[in-house]
Protein backbone atom coordinates (compact mmCIF):
# COMPACT_ATOMS: atom_id res chain seq x y z
CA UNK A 1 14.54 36.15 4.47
CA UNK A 2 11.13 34.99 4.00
CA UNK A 3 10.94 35.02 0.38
CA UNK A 4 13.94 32.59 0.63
CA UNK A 5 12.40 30.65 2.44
CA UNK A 6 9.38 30.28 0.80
CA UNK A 7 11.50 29.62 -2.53
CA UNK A 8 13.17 26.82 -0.21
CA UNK A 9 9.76 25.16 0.39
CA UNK A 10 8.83 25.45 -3.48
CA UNK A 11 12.18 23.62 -4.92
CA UNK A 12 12.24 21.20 -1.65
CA UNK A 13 8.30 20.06 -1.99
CA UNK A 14 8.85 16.50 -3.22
CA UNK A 15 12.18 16.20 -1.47
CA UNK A 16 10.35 17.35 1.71
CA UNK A 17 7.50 14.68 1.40
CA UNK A 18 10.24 11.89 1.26
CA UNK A 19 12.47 13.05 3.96
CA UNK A 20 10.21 14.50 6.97
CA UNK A 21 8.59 11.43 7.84
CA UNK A 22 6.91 13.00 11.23
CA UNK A 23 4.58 15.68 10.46
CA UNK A 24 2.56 16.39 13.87
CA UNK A 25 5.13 18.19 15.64
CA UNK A 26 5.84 20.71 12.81
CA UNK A 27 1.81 21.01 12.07
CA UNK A 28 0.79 21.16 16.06
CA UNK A 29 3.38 24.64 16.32
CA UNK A 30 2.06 25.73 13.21
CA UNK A 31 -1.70 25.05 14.37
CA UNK A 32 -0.53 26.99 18.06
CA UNK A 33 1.55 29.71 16.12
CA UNK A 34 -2.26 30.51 14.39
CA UNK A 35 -0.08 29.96 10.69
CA UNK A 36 -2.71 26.77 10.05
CA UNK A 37 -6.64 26.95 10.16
CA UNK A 38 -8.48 24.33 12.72
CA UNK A 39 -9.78 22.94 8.86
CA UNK A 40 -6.21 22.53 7.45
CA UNK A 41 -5.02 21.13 11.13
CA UNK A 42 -7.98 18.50 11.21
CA UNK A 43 -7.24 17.76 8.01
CA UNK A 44 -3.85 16.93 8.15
CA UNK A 45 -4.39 14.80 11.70
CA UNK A 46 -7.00 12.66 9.99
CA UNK A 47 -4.88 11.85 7.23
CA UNK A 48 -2.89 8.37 7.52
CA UNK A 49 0.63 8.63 8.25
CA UNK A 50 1.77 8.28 5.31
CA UNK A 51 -0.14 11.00 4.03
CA UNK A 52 0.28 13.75 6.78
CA UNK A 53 3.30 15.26 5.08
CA UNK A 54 1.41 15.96 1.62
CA UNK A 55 -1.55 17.12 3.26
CA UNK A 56 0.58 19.77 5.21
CA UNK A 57 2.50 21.38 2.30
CA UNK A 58 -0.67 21.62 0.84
CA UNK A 59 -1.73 23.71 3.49
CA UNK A 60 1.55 25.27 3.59
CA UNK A 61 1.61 26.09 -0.12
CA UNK A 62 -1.77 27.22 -0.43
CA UNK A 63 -0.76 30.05 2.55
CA UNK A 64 1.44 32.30 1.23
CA UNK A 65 5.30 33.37 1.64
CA UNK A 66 4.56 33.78 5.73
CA UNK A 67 3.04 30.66 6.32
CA UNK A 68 5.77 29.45 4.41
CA UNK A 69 8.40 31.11 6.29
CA UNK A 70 7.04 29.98 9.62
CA UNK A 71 7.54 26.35 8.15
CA UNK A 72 10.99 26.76 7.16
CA UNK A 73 11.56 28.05 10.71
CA UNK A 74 9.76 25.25 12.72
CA UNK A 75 11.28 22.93 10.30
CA UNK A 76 14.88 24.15 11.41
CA UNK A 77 14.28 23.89 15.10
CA UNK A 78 12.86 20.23 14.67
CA UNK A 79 14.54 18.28 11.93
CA UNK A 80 17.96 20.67 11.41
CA UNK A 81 19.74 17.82 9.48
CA UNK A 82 16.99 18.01 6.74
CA UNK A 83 17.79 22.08 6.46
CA UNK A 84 21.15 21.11 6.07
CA UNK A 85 20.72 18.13 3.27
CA UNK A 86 18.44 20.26 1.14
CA UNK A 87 20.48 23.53 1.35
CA UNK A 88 23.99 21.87 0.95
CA UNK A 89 25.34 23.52 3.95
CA UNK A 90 28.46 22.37 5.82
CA UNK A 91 26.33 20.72 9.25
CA UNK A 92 28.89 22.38 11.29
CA UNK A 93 28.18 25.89 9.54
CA UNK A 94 24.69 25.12 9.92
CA UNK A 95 24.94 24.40 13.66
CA UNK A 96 26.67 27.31 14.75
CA UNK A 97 24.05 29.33 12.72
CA UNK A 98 21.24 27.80 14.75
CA UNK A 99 22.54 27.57 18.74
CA UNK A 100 22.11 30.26 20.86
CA UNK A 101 24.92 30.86 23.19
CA UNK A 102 23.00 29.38 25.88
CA UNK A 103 22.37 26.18 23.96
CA UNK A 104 26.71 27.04 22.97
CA UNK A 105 27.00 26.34 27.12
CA UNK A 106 24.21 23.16 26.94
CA UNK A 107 26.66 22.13 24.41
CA UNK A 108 29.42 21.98 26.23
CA UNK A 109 28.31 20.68 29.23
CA UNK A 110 27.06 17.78 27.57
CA UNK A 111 30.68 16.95 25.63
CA UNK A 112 31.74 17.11 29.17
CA UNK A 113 29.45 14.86 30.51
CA UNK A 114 29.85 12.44 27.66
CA UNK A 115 34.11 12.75 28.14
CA UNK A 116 33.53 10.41 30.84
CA UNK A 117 32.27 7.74 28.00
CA UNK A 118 35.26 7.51 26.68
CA UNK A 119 38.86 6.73 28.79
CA UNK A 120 41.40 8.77 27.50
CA UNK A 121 43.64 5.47 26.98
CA UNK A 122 41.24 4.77 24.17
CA UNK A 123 42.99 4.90 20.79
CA UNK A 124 41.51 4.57 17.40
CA UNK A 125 43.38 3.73 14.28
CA UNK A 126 41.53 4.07 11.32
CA UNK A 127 41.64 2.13 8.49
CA UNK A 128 40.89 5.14 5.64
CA UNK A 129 38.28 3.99 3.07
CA UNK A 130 36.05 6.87 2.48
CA UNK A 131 37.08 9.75 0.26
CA UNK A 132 34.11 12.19 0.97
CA UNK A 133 34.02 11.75 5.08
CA UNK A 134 38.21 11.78 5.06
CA UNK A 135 38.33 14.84 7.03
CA UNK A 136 34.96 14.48 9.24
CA UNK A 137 36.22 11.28 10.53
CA UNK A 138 39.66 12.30 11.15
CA UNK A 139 37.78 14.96 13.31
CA UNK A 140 35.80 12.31 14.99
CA UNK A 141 38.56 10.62 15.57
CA UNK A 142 40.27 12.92 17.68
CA UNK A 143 36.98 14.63 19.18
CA UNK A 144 36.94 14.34 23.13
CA UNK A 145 33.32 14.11 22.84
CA UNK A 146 32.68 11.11 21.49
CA UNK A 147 30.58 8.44 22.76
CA UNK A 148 31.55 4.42 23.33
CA UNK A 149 28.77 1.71 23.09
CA UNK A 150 30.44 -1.61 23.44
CA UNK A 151 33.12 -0.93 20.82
CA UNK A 152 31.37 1.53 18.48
CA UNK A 153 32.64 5.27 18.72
CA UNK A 154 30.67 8.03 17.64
CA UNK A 155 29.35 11.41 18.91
CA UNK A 156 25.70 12.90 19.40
CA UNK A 157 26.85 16.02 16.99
CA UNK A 158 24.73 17.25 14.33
CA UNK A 159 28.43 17.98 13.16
CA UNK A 160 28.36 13.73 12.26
CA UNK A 161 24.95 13.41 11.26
CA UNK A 162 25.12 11.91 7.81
CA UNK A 163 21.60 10.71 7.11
CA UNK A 164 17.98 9.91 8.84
CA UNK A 165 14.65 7.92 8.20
CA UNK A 166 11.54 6.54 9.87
CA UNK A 167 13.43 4.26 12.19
CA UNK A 168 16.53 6.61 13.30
CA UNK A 169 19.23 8.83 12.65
CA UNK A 170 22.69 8.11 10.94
CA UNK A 171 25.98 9.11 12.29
CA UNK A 172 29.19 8.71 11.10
CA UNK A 173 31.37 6.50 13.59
CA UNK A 174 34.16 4.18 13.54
CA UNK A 175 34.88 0.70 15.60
CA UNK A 176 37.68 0.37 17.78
CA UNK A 177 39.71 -1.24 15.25
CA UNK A 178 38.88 1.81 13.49
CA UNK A 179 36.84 0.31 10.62
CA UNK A 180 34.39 3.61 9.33
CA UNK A 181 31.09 3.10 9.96
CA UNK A 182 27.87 4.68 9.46
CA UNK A 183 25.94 3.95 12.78
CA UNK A 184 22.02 4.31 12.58
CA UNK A 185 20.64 4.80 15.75
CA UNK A 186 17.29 3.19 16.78
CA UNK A 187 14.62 3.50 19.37
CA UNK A 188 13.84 0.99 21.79
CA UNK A 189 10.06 1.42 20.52
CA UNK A 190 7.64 -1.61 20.39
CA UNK A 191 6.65 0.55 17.12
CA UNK A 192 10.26 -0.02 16.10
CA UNK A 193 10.61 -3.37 16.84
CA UNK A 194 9.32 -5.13 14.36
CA UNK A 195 11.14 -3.58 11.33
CA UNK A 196 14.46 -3.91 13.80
CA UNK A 197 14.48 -6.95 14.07
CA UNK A 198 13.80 -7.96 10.15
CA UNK A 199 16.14 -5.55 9.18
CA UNK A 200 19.17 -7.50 11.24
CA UNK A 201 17.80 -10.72 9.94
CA UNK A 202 18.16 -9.74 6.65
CA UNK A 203 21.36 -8.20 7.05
CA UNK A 204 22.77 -11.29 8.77
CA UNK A 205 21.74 -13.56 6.45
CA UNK A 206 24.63 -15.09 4.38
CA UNK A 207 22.95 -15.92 1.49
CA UNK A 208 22.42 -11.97 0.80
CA UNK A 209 25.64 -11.39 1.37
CA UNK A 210 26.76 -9.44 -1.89
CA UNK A 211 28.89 -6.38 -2.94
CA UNK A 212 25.37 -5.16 -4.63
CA UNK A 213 23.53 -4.98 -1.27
CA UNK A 214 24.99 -2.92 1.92
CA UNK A 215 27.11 -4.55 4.20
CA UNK A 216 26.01 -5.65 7.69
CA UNK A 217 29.13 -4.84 10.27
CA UNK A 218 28.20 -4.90 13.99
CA UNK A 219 25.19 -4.17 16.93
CA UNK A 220 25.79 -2.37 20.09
CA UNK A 221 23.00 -1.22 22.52
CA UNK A 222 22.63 0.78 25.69
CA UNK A 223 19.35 1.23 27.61
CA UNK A 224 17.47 3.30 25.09
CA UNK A 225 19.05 2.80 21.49
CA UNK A 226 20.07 0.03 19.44
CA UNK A 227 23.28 1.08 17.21
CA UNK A 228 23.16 -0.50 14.07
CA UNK A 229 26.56 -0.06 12.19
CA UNK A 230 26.25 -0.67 8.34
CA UNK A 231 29.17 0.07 5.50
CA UNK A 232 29.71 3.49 5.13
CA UNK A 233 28.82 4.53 1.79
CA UNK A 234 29.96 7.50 0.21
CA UNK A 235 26.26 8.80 -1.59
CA UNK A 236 22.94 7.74 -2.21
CA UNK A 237 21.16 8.02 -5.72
CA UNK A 238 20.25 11.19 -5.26
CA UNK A 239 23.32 13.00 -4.12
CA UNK A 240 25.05 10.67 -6.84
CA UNK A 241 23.00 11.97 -9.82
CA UNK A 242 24.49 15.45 -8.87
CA UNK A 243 27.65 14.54 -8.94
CA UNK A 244 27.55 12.61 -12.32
CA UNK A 245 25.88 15.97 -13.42
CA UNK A 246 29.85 17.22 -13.39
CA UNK A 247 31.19 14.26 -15.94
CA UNK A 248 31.05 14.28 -19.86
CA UNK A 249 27.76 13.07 -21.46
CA UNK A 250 29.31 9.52 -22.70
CA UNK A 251 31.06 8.66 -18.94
CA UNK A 252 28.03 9.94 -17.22
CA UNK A 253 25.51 7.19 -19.16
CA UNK A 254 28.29 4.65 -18.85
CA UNK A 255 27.87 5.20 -15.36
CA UNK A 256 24.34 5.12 -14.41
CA UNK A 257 24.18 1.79 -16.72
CA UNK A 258 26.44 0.37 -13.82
CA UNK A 259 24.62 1.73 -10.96
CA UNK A 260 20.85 0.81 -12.76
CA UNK A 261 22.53 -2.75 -13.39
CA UNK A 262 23.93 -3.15 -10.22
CA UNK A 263 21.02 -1.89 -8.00
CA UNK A 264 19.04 -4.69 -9.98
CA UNK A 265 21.43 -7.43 -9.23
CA UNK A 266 21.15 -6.82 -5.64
CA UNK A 267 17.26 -7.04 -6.11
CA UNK A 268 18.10 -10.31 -7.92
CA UNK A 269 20.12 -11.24 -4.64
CA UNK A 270 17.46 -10.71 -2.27
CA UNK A 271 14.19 -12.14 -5.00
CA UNK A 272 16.58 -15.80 -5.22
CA UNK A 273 16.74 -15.62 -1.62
CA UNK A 274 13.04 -15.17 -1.64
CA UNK A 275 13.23 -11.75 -0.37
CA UNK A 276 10.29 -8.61 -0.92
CA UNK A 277 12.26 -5.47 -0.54
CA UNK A 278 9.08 -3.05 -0.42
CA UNK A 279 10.53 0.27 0.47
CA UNK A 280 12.95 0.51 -3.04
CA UNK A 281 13.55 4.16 -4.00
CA UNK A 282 16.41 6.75 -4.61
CA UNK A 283 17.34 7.08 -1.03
CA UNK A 284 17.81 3.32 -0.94
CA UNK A 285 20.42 3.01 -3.15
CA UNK A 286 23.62 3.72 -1.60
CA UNK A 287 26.78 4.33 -3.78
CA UNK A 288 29.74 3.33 -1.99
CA UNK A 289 34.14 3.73 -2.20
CA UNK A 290 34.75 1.71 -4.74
CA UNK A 291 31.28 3.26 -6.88
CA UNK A 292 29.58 0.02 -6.63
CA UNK A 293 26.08 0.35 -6.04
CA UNK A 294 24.36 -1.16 -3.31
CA UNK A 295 20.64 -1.95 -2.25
CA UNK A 296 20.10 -0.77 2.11
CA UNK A 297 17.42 -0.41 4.57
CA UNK A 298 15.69 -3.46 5.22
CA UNK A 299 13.45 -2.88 8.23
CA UNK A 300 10.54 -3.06 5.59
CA UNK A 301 11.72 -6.05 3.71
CA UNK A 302 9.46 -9.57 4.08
CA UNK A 303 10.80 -13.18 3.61
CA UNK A 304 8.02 -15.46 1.33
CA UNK A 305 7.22 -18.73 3.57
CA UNK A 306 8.28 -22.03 1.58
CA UNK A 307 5.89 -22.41 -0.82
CA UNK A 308 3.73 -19.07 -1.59
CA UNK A 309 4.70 -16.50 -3.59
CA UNK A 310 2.79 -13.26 -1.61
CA UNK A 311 3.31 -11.71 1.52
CA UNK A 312 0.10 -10.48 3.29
CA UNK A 313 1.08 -7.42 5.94
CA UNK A 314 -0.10 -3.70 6.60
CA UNK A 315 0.75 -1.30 3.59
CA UNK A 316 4.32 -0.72 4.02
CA UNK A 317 6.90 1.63 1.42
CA UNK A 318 7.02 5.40 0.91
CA UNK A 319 4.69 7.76 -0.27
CA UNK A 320 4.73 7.82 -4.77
CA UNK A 321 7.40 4.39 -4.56
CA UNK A 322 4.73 1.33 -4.45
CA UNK A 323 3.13 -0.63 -6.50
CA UNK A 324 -0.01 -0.43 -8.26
CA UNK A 325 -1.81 -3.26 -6.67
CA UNK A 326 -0.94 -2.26 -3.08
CA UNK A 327 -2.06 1.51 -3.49
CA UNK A 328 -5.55 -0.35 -5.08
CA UNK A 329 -5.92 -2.87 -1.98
CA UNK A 330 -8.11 -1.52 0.79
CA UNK A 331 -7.33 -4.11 3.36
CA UNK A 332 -3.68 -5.85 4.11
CA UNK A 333 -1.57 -5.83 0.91
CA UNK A 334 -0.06 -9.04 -1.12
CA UNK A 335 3.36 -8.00 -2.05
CA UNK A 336 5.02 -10.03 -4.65
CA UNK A 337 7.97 -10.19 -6.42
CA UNK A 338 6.30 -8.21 -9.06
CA UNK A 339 5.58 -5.14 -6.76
CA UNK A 340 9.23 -4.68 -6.51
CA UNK A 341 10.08 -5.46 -9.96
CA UNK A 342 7.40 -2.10 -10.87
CA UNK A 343 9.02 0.11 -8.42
CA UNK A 344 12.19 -0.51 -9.60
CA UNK A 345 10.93 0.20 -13.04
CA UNK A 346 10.08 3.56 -11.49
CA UNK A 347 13.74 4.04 -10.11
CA UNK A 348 16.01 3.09 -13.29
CA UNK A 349 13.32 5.66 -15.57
CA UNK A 350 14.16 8.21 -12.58
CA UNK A 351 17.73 7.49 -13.36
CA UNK A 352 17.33 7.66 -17.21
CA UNK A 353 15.72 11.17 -16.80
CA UNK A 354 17.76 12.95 -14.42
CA UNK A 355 15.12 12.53 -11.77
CA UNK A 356 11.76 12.20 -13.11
CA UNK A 357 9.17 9.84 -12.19
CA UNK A 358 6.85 7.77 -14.75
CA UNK A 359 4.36 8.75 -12.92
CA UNK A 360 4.65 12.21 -12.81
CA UNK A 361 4.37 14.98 -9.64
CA UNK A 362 3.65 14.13 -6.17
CA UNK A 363 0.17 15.61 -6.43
CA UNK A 364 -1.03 13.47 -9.08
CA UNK A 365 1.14 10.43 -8.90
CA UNK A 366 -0.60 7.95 -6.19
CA UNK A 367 -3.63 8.44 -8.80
CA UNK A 368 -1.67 7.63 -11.73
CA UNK A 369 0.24 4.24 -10.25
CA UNK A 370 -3.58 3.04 -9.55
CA UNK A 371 -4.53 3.67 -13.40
CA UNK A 372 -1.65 3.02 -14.80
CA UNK A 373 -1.03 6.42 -16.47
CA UNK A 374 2.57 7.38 -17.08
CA UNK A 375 4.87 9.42 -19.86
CA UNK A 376 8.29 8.22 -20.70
CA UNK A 377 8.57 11.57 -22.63
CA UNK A 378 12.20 12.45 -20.36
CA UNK A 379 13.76 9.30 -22.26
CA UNK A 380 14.71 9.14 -25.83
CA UNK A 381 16.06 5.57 -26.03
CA UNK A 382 13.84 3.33 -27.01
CA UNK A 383 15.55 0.25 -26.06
CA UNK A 384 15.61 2.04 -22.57
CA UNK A 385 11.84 3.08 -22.78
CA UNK A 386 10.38 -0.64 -23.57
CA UNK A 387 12.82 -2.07 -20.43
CA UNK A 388 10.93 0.55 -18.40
CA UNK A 389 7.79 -0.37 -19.83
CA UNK A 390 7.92 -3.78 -18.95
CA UNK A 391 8.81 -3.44 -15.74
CA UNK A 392 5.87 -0.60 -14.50
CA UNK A 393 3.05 -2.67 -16.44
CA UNK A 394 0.27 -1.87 -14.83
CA UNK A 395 -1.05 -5.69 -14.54
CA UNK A 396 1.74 -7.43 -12.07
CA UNK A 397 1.92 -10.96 -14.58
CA UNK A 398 2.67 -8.79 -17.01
CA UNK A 399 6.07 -7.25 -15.68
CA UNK A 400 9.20 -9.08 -15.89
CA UNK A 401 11.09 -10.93 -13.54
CA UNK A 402 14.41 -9.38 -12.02
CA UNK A 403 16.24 -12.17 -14.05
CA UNK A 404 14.52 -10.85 -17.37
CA UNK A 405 15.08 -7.77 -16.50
CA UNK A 406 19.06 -8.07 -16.53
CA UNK A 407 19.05 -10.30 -19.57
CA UNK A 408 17.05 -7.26 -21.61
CA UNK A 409 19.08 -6.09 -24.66
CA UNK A 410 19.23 -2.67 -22.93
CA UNK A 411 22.22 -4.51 -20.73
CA UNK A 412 23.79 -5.94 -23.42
CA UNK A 413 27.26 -4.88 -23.82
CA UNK A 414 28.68 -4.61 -27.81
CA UNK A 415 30.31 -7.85 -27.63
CA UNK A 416 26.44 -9.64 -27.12
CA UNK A 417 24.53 -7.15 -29.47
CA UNK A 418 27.30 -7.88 -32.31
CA UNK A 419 26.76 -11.83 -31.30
CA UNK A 420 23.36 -11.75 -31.69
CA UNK A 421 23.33 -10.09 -35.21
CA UNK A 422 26.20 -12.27 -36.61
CA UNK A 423 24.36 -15.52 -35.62
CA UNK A 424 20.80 -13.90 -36.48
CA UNK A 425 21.79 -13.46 -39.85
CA UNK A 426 23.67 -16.79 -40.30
CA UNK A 427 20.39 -18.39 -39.21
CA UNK A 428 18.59 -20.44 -42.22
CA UNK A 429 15.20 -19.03 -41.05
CA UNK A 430 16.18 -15.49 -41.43
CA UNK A 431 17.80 -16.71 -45.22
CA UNK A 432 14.05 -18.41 -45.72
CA UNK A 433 12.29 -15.06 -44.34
CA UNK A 434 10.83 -17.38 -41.68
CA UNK A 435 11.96 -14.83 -39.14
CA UNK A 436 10.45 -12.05 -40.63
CA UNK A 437 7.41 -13.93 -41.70
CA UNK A 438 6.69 -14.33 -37.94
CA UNK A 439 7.69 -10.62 -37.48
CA UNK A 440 4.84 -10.02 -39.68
CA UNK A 441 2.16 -12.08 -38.31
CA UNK A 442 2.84 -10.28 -34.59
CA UNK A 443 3.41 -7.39 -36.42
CA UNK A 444 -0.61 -7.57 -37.46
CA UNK A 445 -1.31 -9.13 -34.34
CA UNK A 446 -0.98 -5.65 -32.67
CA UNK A 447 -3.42 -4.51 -35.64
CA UNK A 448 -0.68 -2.46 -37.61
CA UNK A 449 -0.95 -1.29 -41.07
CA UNK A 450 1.30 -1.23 -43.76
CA UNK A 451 1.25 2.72 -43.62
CA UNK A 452 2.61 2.68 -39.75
CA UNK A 453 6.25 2.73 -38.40
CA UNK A 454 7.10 -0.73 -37.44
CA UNK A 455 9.56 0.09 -35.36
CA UNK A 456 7.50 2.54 -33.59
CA UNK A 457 5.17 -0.50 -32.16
CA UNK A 458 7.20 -3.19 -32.45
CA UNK A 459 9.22 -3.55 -29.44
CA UNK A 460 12.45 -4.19 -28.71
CA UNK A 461 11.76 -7.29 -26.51
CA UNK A 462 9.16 -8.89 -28.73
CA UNK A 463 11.26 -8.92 -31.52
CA UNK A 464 13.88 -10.52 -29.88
CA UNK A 465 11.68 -12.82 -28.14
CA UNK A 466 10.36 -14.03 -31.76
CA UNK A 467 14.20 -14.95 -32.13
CA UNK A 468 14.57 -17.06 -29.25
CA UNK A 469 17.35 -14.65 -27.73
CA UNK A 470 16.24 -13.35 -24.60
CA UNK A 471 15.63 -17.01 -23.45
CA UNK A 472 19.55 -17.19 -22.28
């Protein structure tokens, strides 16, 4: 048992960073279980935030299959639903694994304190939409535990847990006209607050209103949670890339074209509104019935006052998915348009390469954002490799805009790249060698010789942009 669960912390590492977002309660049992040293513990309560998660596998890593073990175990008792992501397990499975049968009784006292919640005149028709939760909200459906907030249903179950983050957890639930619903459950925190009550602003707002970005659906409350029910979506990135794993080679690239295309329009969306996103990354992209892909969780995201063009707040965004010139400010951060423009560059080369990063590993990647070191090596397109490079340019007036972006050949379906030869070559500058005259001249511009591979330096976009093509 404890070499698999030290083989769980070793394939989990990154995936653990990104998903346990509290840190202090599993390092302060670890420090009182004498499975940290007061060093490693200091350590890791000095760190920011942020930080406290790396700095603990660290510690964790460096201390052998026990230390990794006691983890795993601490992890279980405290953040179960993460267990249960990572491993795959059915939650239910996982829950009955876990309880004691004294916690079995807790259990059932509580249903049968919460049966009150819900008069047994109460009845839910559902409106079917999601293939994948089908069955779990058929169960809800008919479960007498369930809970009623104003006219939200769900129950407290790990059994319904279908996500968390840094602001709540995520249950599956249903209205009472039986729309399906993924409820995220928030703290009334003045911590909290803040990001709350962006988050619904955004989500209200009509002019973000798209079938690219996740659909707001209602609010409830009670005395010490808000109850924030989104569109249930069937996957995130992530879970998605797994899945497309299964399909043939040609249907699977077809695919994630879509979902890289459509996660940009919804960035497009929110930049014309005037938008900053800030917290972009795998777990952000939701994939919903219909496969559509859609941009969520807004609690981060900033509006740009009339006028300017940066927002100045506290560092915001998660750990190895932000932008080189926030990681290199030392006071409050400027976020621009830009910064989300190079994250997203990070998350359609993650895409490309079945879940790589430009940046590389975890350990090394904050230092490689700030000098603007990266490898592309996962990708063999090259039309694919100078989109990405555009778009995680070190220098932020370098990258593209989110409208350039989608107009990049890499998008371009047949129909456009045949268009674009026909009328390049009926064109009396290419018939004069004007065109490649000018091809030329940048060509020595980037101090080429004759003996190197054009098309090794040349890019994709600067040829085109020679042409006048990418202007429309």
């Amino acid at each position: 048992m404890e070499h698999q669960h030290a083989e769980f912390v070793d394939t989990h590492y990154e995936a653990l960073i990104q998903r346990v977002t509290s840190a202090m309660p599993i390092a302060d049992k670890m420090y009182e279980n004498k499975k940290l040293t007061w060093g490693q513990y200091s350590k890791i309560t000095n760190a920011t935030k942020r930080t406290q998660m790396t700095e603990l596998l660290k510690a964790v890593k460096s201390g052998g299959p026990a230390v990794k073990s006691a983890f795993y175990e601490i992890l279980q008792e405290i953040k179960p639903d993460v267990i249960q992501e990572l491993e795959g397990l059915s939650p239910q499975t996982a829950h009955d694994k876990r309880i004691t049968e004294s916690q079995r009784q807790n259990v059932a006292s509580e249903k049968g304190q919460d049966k009150t919640d819900t008069p047994d005149d109460d009845i839910i028709r559902c409106n079917p939409s999601s293939i994948k939760y089908r069955s779990k909200i058929e169960e809800l459906q008919k479960d007498s535990s369930k809970k009623k907030v104003s006219n939200i249903y769900f129950c407290r179950s790990n059994n319904y847990i279908i996500g968390s983050g840094g602001s709540g957890t995520v249950y599956l639930g249903l209205k009472e006209d039986g729309t399906e619903v993924a409820i995220k459950r928030i703290t009334k925190d003045p911590l909290n607050s803040k990001d709350f009550e962006h988050e619904l602003k955004h989500l209200r707002d009509l002019k973000l209103e798209s079938k690219n970005i996740v659909r707001y659906v209602d609010l409830a409350e009670d005395e010490d949670f808000h109850y924030l029910a989104l569109q249930l979506c069937e996957y995130d990135m992530e879970d998605y890339m797994k899945k497309l794993r299964l399909q043939e080679q040609k249907d699977k690239e077809n695919a994630l074209r879509k979902i890289m295309k459509e996660m940009l329009l919804g960035l497009q969306v929110l930049h014309r509104a005037g938008v900053i996103h800030r917290d972009i990354k795998p777990k952000n992209v939701l994939i919903d019935s219909e496969n559509n892909a859609r941009l969520a969780d807004f609690g981060l995201s900033r509006k740009l006052e009339d006028g300017r063009s940066t927002v100045h707040t506290v560092r915001a965004g998660t750990q190895g998915w932000e932008a080189t010139e926030i990681l290199n400010q030392s006071e409050k951060s400027g976020y621009k348009k830009s910064s989300d423009i190079q994250v997203a560059g990070m998350l359609v080369y993650y895409i490309l390469s079945d879940g790589k990063h430009p940046f590389g590993d975890m350990e090394f990647r904050e230092v490689n954002i700030k000098n603007g070191e990266y490898s592309l090596e996962h990708v063999q397109d090259i039309v694919a490799k100078d989109l990405v490079e555009w778009m995680i340019n070190k220098e932020p007036a370098e990258r593209l805009t989110v409208d350039e972006v989608l107009r990049h050949p890499f998008f371009w379906d047949d129909y456009r790249k045949d268009a674009v030869l026909r009328k390049l070559g009926d064109r009396p500058e290419i018939q004069n060698y004007e065109y490649l005259e000018k091809l030329r001249n940048l060509y020595i511009e980037k101090e080429q010789t004759e003996e190197t591979d054009s098309t090794a330096t040349l890019t994709i976009y600067e040829a085109f942009s020679v042409s006048g093509f990418l202007g429309g």
